[in-house]
PDB file of N, CA and C in Angstrom:
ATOM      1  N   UNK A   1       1.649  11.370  11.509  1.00  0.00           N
ATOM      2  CA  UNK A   1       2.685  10.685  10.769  1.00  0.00           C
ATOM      3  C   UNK A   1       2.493   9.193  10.960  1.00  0.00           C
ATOM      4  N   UNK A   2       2.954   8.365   9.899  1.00  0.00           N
ATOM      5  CA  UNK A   2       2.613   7.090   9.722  1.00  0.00           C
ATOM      6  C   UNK A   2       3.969   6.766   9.142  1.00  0.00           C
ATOM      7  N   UNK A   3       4.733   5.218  10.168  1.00  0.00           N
ATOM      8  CA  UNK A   3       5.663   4.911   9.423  1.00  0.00           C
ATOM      9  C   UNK A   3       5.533   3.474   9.894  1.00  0.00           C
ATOM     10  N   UNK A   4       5.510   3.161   8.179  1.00  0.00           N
ATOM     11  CA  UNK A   4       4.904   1.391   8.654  1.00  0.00           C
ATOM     12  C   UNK A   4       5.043   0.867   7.306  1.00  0.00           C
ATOM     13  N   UNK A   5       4.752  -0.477   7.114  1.00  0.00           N
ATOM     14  CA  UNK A   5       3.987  -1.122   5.757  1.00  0.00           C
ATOM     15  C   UNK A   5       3.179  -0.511   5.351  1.00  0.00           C
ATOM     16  N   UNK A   6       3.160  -0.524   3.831  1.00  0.00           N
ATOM     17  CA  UNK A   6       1.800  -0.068   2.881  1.00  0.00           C
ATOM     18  C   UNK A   6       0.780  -1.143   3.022  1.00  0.00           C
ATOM     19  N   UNK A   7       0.760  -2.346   3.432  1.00  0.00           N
ATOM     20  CA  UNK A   7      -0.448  -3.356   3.883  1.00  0.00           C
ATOM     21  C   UNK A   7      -0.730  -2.741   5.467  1.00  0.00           C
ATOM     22  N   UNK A   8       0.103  -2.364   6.252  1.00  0.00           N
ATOM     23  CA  UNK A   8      -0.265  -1.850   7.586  1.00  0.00           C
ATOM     24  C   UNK A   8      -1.010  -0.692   7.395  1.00  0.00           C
ATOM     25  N   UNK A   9      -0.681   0.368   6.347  1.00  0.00           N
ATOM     26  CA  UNK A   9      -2.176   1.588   6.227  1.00  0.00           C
ATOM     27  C   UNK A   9      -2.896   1.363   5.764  1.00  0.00           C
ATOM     28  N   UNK A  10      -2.826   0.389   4.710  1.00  0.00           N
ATOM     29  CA  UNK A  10      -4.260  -0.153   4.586  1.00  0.00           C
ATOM     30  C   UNK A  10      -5.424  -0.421   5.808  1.00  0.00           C
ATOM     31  N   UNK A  11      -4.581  -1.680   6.239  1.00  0.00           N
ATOM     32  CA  UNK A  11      -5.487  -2.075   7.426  1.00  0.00           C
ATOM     33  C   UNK A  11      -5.725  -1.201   8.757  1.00  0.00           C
ATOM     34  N   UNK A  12      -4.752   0.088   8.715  1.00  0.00           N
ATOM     35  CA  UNK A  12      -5.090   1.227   9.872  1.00  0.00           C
ATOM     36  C   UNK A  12      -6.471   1.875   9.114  1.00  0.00           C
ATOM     37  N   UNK A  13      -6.076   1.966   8.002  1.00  0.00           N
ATOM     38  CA  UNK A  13      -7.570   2.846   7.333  1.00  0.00           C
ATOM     39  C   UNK A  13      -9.023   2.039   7.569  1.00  0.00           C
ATOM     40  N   UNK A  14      -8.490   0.447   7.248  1.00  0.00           N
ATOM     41  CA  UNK A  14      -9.698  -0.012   7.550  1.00  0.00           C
ATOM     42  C   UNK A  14     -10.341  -0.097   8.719  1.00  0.00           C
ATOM     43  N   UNK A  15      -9.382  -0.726   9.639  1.00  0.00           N
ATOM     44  CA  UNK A  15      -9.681  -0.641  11.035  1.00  0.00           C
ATOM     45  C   UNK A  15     -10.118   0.379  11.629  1.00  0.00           C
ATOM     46  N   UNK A  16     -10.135   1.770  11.657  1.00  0.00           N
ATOM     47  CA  UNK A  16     -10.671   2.669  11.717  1.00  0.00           C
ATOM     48  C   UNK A  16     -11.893   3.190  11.534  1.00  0.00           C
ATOM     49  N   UNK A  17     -12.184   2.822  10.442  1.00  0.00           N
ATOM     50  CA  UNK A  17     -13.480   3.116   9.905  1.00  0.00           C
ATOM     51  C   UNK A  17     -14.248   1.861  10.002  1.00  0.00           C
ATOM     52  N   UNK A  18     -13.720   0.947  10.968  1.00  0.00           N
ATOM     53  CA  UNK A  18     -14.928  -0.453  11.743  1.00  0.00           C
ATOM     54  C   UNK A  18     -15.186  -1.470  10.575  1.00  0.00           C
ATOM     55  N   UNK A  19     -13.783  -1.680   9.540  1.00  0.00           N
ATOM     56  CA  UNK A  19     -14.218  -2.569   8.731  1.00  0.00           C
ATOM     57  C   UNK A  19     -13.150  -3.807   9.407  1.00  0.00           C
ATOM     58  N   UNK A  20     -13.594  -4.857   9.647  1.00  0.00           N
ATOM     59  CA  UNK A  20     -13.329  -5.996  10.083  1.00  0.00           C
ATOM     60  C   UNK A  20     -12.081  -6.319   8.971  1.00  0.00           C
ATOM     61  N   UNK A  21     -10.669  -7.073   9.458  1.00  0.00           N
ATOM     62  CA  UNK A  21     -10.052  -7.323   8.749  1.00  0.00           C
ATOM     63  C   UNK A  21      -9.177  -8.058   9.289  1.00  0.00           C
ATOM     64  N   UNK A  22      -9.527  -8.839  10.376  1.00  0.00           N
ATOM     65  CA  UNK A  22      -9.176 -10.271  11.140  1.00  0.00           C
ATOM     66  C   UNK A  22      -8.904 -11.314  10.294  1.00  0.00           C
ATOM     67  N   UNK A  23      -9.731 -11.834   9.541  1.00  0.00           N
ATOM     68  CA  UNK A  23     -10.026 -13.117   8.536  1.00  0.00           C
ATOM     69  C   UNK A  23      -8.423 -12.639   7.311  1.00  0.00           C
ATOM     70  N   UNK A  24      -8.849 -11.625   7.024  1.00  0.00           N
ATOM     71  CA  UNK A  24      -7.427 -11.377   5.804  1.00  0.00           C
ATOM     72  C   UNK A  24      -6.477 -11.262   6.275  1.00  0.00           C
ATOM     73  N   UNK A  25      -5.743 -10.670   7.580  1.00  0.00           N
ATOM     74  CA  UNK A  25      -4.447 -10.948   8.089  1.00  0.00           C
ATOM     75  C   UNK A  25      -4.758 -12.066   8.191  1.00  0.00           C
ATOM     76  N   UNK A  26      -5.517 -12.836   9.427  1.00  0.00           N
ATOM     77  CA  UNK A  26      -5.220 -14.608   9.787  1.00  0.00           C
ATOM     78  C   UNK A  26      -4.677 -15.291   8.449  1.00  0.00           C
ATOM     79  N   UNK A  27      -5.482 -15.091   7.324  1.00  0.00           N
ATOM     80  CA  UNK A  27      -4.772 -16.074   6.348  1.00  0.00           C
ATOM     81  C   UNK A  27      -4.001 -15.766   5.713  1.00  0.00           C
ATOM     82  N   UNK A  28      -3.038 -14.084   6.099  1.00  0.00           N
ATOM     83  CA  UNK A  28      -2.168 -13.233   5.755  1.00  0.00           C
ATOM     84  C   UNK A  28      -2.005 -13.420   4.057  1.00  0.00           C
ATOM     85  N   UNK A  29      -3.644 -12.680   4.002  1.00  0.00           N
ATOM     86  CA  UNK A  29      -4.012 -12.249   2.519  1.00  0.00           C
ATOM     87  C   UNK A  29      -3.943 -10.889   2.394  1.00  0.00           C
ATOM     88  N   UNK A  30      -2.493 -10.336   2.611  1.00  0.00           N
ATOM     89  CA  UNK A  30      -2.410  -8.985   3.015  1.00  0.00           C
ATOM     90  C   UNK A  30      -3.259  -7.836   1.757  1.00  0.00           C
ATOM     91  N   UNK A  31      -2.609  -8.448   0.396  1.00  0.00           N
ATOM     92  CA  UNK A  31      -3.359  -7.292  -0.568  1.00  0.00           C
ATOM     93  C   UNK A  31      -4.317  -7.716  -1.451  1.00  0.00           C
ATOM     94  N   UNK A  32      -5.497  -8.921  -0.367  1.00  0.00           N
ATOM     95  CA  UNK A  32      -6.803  -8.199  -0.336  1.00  0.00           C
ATOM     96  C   UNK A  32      -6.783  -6.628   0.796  1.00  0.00           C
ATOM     97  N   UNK A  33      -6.337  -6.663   1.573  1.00  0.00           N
ATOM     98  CA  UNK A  33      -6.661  -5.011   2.307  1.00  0.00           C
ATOM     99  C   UNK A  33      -7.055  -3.905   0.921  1.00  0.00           C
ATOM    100  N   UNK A  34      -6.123  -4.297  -0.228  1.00  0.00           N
ATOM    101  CA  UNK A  34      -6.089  -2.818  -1.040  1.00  0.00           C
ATOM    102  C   UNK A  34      -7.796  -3.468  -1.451  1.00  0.00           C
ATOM    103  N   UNK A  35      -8.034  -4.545  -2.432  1.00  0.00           N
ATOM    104  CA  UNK A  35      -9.735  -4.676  -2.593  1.00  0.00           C
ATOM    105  C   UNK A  35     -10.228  -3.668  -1.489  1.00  0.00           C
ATOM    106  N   UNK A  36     -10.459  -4.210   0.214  1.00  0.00           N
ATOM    107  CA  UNK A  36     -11.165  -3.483   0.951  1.00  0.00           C
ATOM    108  C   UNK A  36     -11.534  -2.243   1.015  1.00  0.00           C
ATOM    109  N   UNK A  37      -9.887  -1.854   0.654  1.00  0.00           N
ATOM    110  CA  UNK A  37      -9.944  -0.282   1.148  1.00  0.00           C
ATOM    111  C   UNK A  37     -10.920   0.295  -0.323  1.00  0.00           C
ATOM    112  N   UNK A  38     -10.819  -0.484  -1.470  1.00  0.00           N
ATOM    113  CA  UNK A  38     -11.321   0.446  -3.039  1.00  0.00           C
ATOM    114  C   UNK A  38     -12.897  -0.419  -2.718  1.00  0.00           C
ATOM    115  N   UNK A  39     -13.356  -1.284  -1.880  1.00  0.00           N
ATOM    116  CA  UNK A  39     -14.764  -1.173  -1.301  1.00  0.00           C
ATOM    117  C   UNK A  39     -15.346  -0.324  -0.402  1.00  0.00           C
ATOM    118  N   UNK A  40     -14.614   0.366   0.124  1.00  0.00           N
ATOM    119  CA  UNK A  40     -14.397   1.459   1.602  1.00  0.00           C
ATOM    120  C   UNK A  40     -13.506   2.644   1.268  1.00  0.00           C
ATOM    121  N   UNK A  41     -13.936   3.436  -0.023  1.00  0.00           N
ATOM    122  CA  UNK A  41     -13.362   4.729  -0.131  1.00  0.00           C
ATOM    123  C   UNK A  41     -13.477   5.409   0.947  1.00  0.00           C
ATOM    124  N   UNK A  42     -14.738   5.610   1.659  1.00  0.00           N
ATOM    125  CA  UNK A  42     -14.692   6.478   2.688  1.00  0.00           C
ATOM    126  C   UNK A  42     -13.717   6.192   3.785  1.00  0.00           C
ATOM    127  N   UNK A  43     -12.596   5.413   3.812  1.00  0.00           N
ATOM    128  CA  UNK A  43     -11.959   4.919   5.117  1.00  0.00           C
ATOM    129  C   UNK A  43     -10.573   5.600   4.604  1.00  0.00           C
ATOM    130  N   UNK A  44     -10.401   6.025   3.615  1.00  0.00           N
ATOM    131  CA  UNK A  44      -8.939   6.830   3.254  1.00  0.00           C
ATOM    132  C   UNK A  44      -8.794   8.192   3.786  1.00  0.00           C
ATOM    133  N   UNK A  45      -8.081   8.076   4.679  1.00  0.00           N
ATOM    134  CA  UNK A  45      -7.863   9.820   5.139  1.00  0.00           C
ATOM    135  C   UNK A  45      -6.791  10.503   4.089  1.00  0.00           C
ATOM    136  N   UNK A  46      -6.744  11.748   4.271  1.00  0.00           N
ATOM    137  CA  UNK A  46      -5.955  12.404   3.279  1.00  0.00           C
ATOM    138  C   UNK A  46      -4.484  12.684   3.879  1.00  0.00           C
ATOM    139  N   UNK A  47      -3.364  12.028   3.332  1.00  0.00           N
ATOM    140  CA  UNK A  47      -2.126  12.043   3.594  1.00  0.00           C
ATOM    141  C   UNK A  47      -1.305  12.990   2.744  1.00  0.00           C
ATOM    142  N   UNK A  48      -0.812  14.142   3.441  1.00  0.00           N
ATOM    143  CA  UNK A  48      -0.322  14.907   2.477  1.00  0.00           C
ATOM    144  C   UNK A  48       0.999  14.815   1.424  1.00  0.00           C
ATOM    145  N   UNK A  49       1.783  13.770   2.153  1.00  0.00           N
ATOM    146  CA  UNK A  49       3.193  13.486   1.449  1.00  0.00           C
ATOM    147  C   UNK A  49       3.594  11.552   1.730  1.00  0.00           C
ATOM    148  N   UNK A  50       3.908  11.266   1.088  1.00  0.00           N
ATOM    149  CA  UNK A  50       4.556   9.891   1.005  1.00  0.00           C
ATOM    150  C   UNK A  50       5.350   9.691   1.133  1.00  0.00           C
ATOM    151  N   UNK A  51       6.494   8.742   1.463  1.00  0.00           N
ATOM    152  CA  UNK A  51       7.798   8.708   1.267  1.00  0.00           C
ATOM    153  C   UNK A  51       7.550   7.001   1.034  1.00  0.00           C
ATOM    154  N   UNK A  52       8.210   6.882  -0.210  1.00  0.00           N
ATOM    155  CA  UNK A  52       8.342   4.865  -1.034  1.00  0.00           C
ATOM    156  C   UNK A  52       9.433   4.546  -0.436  1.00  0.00           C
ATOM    157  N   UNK A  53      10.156   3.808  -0.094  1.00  0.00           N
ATOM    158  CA  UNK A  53      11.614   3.529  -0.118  1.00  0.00           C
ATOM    159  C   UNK A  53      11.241   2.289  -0.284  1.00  0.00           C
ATOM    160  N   UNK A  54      12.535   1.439  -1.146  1.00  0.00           N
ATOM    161  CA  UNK A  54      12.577   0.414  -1.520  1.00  0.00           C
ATOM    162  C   UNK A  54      11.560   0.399  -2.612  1.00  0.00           C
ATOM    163  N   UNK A  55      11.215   0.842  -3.566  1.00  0.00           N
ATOM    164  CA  UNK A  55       9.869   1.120  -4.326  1.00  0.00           C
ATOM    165  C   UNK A  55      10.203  -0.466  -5.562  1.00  0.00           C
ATOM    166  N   UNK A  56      11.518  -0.007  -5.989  1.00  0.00           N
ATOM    167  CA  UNK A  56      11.553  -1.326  -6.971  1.00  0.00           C
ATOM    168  C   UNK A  56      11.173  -2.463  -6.245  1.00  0.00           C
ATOM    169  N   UNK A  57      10.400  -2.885  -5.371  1.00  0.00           N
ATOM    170  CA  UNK A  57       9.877  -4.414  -4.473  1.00  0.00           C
ATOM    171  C   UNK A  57       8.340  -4.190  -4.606  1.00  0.00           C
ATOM    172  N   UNK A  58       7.909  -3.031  -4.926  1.00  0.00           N
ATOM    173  CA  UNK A  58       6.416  -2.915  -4.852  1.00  0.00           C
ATOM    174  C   UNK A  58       5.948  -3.514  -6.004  1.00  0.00           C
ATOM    175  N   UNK A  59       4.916  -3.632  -6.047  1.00  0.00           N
ATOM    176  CA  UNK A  59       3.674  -4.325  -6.880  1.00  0.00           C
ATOM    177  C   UNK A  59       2.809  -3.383  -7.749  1.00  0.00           C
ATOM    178  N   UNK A  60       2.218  -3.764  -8.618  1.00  0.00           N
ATOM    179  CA  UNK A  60       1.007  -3.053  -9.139  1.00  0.00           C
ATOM    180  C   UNK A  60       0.033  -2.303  -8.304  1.00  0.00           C
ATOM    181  N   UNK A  61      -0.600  -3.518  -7.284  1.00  0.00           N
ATOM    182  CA  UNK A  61      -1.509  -3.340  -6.800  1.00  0.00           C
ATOM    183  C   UNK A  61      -1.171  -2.204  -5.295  1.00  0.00           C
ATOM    184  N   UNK A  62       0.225  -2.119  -5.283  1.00  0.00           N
ATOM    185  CA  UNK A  62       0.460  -1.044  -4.576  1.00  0.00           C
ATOM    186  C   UNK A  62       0.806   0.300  -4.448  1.00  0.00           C
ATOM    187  N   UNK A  63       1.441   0.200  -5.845  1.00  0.00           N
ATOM    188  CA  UNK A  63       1.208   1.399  -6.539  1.00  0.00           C
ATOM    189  C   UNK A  63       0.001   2.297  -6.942  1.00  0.00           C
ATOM    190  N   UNK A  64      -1.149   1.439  -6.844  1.00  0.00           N
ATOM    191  CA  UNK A  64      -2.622   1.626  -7.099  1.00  0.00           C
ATOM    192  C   UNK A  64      -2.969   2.002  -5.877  1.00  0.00           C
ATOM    193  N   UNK A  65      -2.657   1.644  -4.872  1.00  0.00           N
ATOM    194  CA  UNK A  65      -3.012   2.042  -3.471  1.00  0.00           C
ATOM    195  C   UNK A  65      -2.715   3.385  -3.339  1.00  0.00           C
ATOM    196  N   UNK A  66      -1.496   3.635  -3.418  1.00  0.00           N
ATOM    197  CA  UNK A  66      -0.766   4.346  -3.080  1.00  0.00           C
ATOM    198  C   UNK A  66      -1.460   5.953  -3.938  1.00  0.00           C
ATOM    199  N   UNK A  67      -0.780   5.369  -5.159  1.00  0.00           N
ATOM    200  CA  UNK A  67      -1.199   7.243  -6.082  1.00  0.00           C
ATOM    201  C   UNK A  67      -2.443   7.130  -6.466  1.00  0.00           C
ATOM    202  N   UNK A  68      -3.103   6.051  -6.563  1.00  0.00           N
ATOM    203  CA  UNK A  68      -4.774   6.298  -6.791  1.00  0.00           C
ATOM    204  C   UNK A  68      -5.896   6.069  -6.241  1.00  0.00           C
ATOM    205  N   UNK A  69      -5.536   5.722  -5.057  1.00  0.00           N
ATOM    206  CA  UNK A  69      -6.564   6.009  -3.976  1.00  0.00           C
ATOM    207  C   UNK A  69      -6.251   6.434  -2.556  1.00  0.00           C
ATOM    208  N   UNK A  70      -5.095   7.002  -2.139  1.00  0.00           N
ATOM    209  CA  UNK A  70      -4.578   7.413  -1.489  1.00  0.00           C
ATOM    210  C   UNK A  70      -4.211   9.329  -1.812  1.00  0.00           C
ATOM    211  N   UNK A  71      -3.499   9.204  -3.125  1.00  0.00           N
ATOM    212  CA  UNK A  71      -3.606  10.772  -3.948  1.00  0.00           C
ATOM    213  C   UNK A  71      -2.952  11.113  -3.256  1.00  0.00           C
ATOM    214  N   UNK A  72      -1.811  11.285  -2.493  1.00  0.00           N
ATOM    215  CA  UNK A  72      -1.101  12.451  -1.850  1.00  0.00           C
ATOM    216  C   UNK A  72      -0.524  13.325  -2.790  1.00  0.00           C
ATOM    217  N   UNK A  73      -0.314  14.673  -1.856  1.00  0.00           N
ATOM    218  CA  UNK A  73      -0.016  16.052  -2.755  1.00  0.00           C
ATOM    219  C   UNK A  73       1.207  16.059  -3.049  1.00  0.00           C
ATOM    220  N   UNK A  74       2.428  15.307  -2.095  1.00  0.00           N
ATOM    221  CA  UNK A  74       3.363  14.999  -2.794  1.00  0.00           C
ATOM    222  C   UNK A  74       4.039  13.833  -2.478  1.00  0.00           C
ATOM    223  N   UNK A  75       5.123  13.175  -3.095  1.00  0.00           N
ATOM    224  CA  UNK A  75       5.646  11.964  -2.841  1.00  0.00           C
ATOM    225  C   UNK A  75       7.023  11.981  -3.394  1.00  0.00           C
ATOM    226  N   UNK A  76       7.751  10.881  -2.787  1.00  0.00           N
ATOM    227  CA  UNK A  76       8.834  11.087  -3.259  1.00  0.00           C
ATOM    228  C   UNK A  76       9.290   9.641  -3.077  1.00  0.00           C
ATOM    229  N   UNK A  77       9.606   8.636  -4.020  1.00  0.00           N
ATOM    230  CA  UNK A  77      10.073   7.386  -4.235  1.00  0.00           C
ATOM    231  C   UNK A  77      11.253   7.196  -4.300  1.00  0.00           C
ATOM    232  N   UNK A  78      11.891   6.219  -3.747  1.00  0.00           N
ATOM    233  CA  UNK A  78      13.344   5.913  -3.776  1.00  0.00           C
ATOM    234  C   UNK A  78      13.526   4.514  -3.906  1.00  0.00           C
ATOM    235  N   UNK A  79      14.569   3.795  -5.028  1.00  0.00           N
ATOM    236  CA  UNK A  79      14.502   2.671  -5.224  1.00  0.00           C
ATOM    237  C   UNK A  79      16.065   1.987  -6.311  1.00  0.00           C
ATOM    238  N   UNK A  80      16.337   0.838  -6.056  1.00  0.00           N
ATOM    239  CA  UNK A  80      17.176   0.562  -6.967  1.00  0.00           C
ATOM    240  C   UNK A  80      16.856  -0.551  -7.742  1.00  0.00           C
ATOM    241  N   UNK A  81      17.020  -0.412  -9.293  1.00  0.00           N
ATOM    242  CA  UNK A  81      16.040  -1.420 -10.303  1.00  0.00           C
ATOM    243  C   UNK A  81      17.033  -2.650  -9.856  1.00  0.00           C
ATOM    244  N   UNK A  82      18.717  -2.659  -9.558  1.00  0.00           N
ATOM    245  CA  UNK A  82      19.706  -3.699  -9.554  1.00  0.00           C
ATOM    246  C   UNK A  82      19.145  -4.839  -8.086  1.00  0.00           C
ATOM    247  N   UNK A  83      18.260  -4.033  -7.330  1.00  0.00           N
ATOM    248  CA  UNK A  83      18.094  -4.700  -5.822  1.00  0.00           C
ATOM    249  C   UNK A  83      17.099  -5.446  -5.989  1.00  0.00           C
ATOM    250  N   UNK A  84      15.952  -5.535  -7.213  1.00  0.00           N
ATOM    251  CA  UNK A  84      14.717  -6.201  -6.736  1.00  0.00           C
ATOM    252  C   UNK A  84      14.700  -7.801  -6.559  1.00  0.00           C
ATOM    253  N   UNK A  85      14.354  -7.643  -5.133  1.00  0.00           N
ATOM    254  CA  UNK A  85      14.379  -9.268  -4.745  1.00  0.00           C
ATOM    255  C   UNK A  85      12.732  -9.955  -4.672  1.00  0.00           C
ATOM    256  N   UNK A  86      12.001  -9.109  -4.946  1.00  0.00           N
ATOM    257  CA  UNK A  86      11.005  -9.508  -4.511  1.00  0.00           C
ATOM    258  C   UNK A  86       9.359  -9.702  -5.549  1.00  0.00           C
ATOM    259  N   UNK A  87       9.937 -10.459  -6.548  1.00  0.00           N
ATOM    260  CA  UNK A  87       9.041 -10.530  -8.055  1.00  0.00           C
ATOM    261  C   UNK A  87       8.533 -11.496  -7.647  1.00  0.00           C
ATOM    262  N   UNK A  88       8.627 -12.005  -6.866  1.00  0.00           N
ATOM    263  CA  UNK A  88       7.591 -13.849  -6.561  1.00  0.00           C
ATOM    264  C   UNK A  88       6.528 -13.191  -5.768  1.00  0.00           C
ATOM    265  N   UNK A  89       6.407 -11.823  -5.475  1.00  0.00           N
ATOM    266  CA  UNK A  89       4.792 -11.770  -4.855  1.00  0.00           C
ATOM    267  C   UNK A  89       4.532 -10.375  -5.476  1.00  0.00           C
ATOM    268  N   UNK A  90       4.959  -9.920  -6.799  1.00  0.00           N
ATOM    269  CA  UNK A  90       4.576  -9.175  -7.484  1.00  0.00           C
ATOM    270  C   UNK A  90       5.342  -7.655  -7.872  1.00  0.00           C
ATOM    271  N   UNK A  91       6.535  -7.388  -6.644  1.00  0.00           N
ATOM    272  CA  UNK A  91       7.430  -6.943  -7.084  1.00  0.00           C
ATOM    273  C   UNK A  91       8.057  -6.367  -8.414  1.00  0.00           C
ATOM    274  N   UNK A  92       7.550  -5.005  -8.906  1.00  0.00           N
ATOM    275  CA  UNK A  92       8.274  -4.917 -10.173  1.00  0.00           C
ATOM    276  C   UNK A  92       8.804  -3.566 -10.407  1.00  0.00           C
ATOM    277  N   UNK A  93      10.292  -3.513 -10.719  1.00  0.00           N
ATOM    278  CA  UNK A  93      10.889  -2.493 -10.828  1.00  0.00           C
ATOM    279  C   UNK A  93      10.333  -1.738 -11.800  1.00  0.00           C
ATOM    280  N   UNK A  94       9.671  -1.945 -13.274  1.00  0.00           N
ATOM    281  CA  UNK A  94       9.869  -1.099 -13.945  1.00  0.00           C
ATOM    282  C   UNK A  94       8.911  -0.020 -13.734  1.00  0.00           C
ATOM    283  N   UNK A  95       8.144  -0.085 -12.661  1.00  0.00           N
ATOM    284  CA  UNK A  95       6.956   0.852 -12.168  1.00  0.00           C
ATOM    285  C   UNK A  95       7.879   2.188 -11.659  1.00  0.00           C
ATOM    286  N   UNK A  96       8.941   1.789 -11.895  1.00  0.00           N
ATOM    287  CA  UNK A  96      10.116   2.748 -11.208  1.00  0.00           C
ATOM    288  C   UNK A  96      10.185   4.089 -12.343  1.00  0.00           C
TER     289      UNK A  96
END
């Protein structure tokens, strides 16, 4: 079980599989991690279920993480379109 940031499994996946990812936290370029990880398919382990919360704050590029290179068998998102505070770093409800 994993309960963390979606930039934190990124970088557990990477870190794992010995891909260096010092330089992109230091300049807390967190989603380059998702680039890394879709350079480093082999570093995705298979997670059987998800849980989103707060989902209307997510991004494109995390949503991409998430159901398409991640693939879990099931998931379950939770979110409110009235709460999103967080569109200045890509944040978008209507992925909802």
């Amino acid at each position: 079980m994993y309960i963390g940031t979606i930039h934190g499994l990124a970088n557990r996946f990477l870190l794992t599989h010995g891909v260096n990812t010092a330089k992109t936290i230091q300049d807390e370029k967190f989603d380059e991690l998702f680039a890394l990880v879709e350079k480093n398919p082999q570093c995705v382990s298979h997670i059987p279920h998800i849980l989103l919360d707060e989902a209307q704050d997510s991004s494109p590029n995390q949503f991409h993480f998430i159901f398409d290179m991640i693939e879990p068998e099931t998931f379950y998102v939770t979110g409110d379109l009235r709460q999103s505070i967080y569109s200045f770093r890509g944040g978008d409800p209507r992925l909802l």
